[in-house]
C-alpha atoms as a PDB file:
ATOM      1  CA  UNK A   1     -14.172   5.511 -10.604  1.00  0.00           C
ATOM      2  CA  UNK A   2     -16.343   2.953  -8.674  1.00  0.00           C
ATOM      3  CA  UNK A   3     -17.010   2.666  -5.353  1.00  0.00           C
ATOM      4  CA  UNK A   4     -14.134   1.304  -2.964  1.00  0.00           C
ATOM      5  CA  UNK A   5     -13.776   0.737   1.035  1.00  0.00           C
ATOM      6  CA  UNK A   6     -10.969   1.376   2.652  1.00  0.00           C
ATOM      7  CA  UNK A   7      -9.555  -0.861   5.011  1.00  0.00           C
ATOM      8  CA  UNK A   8      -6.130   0.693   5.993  1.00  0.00           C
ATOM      9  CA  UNK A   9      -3.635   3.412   4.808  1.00  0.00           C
ATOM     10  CA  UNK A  10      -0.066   3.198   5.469  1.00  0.00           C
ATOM     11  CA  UNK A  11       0.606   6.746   6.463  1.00  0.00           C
ATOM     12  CA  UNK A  12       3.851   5.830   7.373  1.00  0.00           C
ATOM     13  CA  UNK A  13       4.479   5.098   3.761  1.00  0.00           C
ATOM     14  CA  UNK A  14       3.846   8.679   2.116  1.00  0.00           C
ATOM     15  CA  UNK A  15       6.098  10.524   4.993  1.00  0.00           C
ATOM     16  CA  UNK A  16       9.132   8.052   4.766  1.00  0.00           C
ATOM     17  CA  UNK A  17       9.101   8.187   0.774  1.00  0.00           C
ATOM     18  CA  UNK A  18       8.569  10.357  -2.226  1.00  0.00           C
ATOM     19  CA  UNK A  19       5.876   8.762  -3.801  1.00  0.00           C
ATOM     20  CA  UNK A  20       6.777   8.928  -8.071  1.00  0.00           C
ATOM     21  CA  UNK A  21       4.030   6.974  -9.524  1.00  0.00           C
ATOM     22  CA  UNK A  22       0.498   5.194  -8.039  1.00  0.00           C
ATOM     23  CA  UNK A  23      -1.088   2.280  -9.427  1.00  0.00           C
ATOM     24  CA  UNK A  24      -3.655  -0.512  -8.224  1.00  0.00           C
ATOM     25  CA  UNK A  25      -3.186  -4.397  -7.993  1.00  0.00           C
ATOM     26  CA  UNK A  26      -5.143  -7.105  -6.851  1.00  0.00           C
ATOM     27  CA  UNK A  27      -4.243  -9.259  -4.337  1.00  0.00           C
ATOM     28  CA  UNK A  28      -4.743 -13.305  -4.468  1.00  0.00           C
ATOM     29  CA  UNK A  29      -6.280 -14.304  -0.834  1.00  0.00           C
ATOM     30  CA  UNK A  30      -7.737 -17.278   0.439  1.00  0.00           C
ATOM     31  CA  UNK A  31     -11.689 -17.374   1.571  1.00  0.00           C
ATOM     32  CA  UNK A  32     -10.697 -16.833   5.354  1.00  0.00           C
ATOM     33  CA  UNK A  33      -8.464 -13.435   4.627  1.00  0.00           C
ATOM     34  CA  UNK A  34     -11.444 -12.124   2.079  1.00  0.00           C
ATOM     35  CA  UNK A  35     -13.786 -12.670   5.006  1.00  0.00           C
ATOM     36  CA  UNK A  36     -11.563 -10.881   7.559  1.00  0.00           C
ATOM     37  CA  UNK A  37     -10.916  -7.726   5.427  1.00  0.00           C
ATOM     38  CA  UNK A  38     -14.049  -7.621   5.119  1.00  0.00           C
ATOM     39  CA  UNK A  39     -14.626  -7.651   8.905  1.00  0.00           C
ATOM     40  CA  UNK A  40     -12.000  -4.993   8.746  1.00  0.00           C
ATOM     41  CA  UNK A  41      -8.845  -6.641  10.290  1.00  0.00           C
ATOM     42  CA  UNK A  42      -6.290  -5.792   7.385  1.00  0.00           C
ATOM     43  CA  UNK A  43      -3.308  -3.691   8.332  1.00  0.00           C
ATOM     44  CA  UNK A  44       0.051  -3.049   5.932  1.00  0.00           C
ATOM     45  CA  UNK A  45       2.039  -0.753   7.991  1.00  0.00           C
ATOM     46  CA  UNK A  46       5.368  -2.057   7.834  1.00  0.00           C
ATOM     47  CA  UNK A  47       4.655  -4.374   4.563  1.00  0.00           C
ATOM     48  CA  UNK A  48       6.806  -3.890   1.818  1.00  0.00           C
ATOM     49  CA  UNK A  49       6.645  -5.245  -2.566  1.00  0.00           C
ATOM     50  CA  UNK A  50       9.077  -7.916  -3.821  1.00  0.00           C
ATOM     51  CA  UNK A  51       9.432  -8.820  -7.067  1.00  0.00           C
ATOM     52  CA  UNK A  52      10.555 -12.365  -7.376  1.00  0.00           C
ATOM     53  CA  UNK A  53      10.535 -14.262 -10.204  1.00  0.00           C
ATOM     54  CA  UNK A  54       8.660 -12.422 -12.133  1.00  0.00           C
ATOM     55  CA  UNK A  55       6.024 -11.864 -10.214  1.00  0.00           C
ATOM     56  CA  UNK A  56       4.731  -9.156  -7.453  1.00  0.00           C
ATOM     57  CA  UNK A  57       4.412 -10.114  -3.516  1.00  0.00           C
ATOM     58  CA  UNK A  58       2.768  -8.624  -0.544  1.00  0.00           C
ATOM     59  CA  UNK A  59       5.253  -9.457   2.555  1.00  0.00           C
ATOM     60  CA  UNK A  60       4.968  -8.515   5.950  1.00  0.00           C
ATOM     61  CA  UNK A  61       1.250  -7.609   5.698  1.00  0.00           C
ATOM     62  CA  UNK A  62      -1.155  -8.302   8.765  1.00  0.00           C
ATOM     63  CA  UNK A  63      -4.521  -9.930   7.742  1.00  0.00           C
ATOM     64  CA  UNK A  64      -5.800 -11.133  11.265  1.00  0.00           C
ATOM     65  CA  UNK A  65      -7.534 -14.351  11.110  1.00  0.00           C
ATOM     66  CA  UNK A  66     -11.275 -14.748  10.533  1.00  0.00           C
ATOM     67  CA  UNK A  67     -13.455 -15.003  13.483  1.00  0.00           C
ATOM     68  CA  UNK A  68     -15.620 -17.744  12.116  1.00  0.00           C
ATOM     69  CA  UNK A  69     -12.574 -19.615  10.330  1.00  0.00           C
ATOM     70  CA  UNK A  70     -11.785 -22.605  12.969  1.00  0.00           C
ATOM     71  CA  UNK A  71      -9.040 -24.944  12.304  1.00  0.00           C
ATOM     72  CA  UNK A  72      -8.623 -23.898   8.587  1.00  0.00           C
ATOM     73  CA  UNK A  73      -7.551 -20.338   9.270  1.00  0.00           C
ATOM     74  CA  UNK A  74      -4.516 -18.685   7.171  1.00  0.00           C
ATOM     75  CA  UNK A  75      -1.212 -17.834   8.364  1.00  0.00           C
ATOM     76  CA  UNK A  76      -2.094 -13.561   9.226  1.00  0.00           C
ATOM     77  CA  UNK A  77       1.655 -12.539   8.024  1.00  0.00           C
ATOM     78  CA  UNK A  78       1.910 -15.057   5.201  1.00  0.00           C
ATOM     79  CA  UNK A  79       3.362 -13.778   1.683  1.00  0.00           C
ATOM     80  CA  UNK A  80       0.549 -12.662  -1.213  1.00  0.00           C
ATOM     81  CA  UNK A  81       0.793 -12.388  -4.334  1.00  0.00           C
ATOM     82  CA  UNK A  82      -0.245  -9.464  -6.491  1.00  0.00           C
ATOM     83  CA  UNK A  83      -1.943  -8.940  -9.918  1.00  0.00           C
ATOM     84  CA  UNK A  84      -0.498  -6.682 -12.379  1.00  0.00           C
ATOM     85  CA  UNK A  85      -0.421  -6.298 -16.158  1.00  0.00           C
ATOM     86  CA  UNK A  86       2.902  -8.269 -18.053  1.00  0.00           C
ATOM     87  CA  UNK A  87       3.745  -4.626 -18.948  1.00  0.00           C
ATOM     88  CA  UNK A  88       3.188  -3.299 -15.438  1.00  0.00           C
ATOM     89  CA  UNK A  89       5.420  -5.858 -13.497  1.00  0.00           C
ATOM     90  CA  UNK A  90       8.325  -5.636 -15.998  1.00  0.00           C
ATOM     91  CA  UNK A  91       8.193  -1.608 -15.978  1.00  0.00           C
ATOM     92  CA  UNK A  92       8.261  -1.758 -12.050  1.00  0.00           C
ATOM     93  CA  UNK A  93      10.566  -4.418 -11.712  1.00  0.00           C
ATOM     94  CA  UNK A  94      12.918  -2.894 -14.072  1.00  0.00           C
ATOM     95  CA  UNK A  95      12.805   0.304 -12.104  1.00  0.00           C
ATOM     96  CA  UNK A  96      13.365  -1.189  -8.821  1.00  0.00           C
ATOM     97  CA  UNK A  97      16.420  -2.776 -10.423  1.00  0.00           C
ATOM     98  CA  UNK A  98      18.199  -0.039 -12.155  1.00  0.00           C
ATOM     99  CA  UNK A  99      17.098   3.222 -10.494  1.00  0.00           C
ATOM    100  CA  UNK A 100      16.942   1.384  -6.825  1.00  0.00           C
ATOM    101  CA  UNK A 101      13.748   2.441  -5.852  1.00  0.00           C
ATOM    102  CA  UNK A 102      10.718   0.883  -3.525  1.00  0.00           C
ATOM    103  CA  UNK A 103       7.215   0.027  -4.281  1.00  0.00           C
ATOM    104  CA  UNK A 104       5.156   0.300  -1.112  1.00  0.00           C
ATOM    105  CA  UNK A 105       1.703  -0.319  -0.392  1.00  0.00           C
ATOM    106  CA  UNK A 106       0.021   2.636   0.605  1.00  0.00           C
ATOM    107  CA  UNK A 107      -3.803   1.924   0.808  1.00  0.00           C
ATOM    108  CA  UNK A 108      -5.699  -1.573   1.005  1.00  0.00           C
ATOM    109  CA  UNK A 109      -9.243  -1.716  -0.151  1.00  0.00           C
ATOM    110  CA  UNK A 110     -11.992  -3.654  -1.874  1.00  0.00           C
ATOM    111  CA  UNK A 111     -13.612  -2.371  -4.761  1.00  0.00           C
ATOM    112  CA  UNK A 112     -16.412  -3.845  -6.534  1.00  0.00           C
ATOM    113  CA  UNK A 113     -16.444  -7.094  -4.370  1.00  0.00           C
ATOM    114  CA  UNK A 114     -11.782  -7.800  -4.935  1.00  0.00           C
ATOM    115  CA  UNK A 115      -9.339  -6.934  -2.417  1.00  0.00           C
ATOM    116  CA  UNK A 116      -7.219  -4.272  -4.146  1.00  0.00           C
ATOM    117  CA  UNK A 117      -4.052  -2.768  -3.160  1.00  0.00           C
ATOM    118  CA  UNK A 118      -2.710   0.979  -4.035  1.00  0.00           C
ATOM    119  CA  UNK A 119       1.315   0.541  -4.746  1.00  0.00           C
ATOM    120  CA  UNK A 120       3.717   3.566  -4.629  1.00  0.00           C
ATOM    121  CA  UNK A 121       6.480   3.494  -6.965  1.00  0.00           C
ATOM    122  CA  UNK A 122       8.832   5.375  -4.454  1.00  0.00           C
ATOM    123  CA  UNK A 123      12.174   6.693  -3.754  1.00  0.00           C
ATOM    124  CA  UNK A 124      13.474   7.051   0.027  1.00  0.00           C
ATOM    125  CA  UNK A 125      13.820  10.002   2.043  1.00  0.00           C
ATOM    126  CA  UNK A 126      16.420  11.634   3.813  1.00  0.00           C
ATOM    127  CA  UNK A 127      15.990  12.817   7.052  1.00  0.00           C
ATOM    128  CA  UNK A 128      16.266  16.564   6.078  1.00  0.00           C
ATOM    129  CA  UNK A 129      13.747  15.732   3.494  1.00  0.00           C
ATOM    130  CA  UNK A 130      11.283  14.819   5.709  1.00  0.00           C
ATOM    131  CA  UNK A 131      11.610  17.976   7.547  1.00  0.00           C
ATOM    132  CA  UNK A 132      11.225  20.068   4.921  1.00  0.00           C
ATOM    133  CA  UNK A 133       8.121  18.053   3.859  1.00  0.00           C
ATOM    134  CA  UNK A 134       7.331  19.106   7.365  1.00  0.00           C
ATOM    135  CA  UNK A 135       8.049  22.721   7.195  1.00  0.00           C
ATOM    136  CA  UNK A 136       6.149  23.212   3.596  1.00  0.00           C
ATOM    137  CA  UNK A 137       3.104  21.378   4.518  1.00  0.00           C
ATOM    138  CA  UNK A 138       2.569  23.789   7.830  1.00  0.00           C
ATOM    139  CA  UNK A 139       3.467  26.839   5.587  1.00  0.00           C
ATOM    140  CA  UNK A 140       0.612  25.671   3.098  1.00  0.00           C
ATOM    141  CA  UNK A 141      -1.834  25.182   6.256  1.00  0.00           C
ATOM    142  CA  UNK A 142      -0.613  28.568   7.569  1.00  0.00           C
ATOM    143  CA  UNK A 143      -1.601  30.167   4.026  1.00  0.00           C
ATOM    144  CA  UNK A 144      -4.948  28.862   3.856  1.00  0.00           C
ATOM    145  CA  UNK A 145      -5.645  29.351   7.364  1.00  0.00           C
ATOM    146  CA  UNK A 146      -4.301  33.006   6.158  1.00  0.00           C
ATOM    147  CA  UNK A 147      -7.034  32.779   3.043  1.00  0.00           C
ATOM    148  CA  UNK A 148     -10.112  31.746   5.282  1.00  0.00           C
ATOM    149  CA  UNK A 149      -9.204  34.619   7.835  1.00  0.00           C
ATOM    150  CA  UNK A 150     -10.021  37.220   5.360  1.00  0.00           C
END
């Protein structure tokens, strides 16, 4: 796999939901928000997928506004649109619709020069789920601290 830069995780995103099924997309952006990512200033915690249309669209993600960008600046919170495969968007839309699950975004980064985005095809968690997530992740740490002891 090549290269890639992370610009921000959504933690959030992988505790809240069961994560099914990964896959990448691209994200259209306008010069200013390319140039700001790059500068670091992307955040999706608390951005969410919509398919609309048949298409794919980034809402409620922060890109902070370029430094250098003057009057022409984007909108930071401003819909996006992603870039998937035909096959891709009617296989998640399709899912969404009939087995009610989420796609959330869970990392943003730019590979190879393009923005890219890491969707999680993702069902909702209860609140007893999340403490047993809880419970067997610090029973797995426990075990290998356990291991290393030895």
């Amino acid at each position: 796999m090549a290269e890639h830069r992370t610009l921000a995780v959504n933690r959030r995103a992988r505790y809240d939901y069961e994560i099914l099924d990964t896959l990448e997309a691209g994200i259209v952006l306008l010069g200013t928000e390319i140039k700001a990512m790059r500068e670091g200033r992307g955040n999706i915690s608390g951005a969410f997928v919509k398919p609309e249309d048949g298409e794919m669209w980034l809402v409620n993600a922060h890109v902070a506004q370029y430094s250098a960008g003057g009057i022409d600046n984007h909108d930071p919170t401003r819909r996006r649109k992603l870039l998937l495969h035909r096959q891709q968007l009617v296989r998640l839309t399709r899912q969404v619709e009939e087995r009610g699950l989420t796609i959330v975004p869970l990392k943003l980064y730019i590979k190879r020069h393009r923005a890219k985005l890491e969707l999680g095809l993702a069902r909702g968690r209860k609140r007893h789920d999340k403490r047993r997530a809880i419970i067997d992740r610090e029973r797995e740490n426990e075990a290998r601290a356990a291991i290393r002891r030895r």
